[in-house]
Structure formats: C-alpha cells, structure tokens
Protein backbone atom coordinates (compact mmCIF):
# COMPACT_ATOMS: atom_id res chain seq x y z
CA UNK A 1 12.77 68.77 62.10
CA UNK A 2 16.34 68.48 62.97
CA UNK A 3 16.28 64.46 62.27
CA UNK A 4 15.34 65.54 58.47
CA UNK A 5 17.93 67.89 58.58
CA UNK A 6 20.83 66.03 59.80
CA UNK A 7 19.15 62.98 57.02
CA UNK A 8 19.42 65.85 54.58
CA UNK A 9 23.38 66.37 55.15
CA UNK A 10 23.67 62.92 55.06
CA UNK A 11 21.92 62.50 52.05
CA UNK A 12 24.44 65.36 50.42
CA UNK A 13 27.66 63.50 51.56
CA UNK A 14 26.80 60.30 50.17
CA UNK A 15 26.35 62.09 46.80
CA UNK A 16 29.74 63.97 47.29
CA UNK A 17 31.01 60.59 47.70
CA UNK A 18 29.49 59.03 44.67
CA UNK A 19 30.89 62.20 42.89
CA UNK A 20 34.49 61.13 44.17
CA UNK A 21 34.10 57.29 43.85
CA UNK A 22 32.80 58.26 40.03
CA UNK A 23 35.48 59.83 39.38
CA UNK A 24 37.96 56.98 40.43
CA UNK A 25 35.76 54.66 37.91
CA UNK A 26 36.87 57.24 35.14
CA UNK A 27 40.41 57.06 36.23
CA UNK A 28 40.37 53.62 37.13
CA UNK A 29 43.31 51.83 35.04
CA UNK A 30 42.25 48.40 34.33
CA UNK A 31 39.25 46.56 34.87
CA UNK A 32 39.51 44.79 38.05
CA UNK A 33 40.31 48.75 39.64
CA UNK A 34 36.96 49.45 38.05
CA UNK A 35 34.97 46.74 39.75
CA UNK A 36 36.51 47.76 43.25
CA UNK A 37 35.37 50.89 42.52
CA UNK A 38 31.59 50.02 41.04
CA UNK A 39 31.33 47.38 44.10
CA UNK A 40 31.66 51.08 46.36
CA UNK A 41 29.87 52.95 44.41
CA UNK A 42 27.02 50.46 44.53
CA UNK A 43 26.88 50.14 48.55
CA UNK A 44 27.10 53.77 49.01
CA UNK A 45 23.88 53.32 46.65
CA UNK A 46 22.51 51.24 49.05
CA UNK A 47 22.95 53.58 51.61
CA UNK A 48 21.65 56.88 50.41
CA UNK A 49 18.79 54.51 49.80
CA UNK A 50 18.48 53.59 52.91
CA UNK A 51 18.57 57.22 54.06
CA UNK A 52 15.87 58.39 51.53
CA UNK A 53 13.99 55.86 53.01
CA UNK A 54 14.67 57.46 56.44
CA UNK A 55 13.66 60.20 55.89
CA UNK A 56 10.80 60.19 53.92
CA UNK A 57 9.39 58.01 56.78
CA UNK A 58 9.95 60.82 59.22
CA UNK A 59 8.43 63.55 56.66
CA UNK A 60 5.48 60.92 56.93
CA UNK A 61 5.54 60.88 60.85
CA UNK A 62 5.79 64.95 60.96
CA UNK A 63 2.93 65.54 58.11
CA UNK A 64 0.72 63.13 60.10
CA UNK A 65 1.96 64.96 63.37
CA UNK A 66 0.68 68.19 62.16
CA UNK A 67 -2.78 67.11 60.88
C-alpha cells in the first residue's frame, strides 16, 4: 500500500505545481512568457498522467491480490 501512497503524494505535488505554474500564466506579461509557461504546464500534465496511470495499475495489482 505504501507504493499508492507515496503515488498519492506525488499525484498532490504535481497539482500544487500546476496551481503555481497557473498562476505564472495569469501573471505572465506577454505572450511568448505565456507559452513558456503553457509548454510546463502541459508536461507536468503529462506527468501526473503518467502517475495516475501508475497507480491505478497497482490498485489493479492489489484488488486482484486480495481476491
């Protein structure tokens, strides 16, 4: 259970850094800032989905574990 666990904190700093990285879009000044900024935000994206991913396989691997 701790491999979903540590996914799970994971998981909640990506989003923390989404927050921050949407908030730099907001404040970004001109439009090339903004791209910079939506380029991060979209491979942090990519890696909470990755992580999802993760862990829903190892949900999988402990509900079949227990049956």
């Amino acid at each position: 259970m701790s491999d979903i666990n540590q996914l799970k904190a994971k998981i909640d700093a990506s989003g923390k850094k989404l927050s921050t990285l949407g908030n730099e879009y907001i404040r970004a000044k001109d439009e090339v800032s903004a791209r910079k900024v939506l380029v991060k935000m979209f491979a942090e994206v990519c890696q909470q989905t990755l992580m999802l991913g993760e862990q829903n396989a190892q949900l999988d691997r402990n509900q079949k574990g227990i049956r």
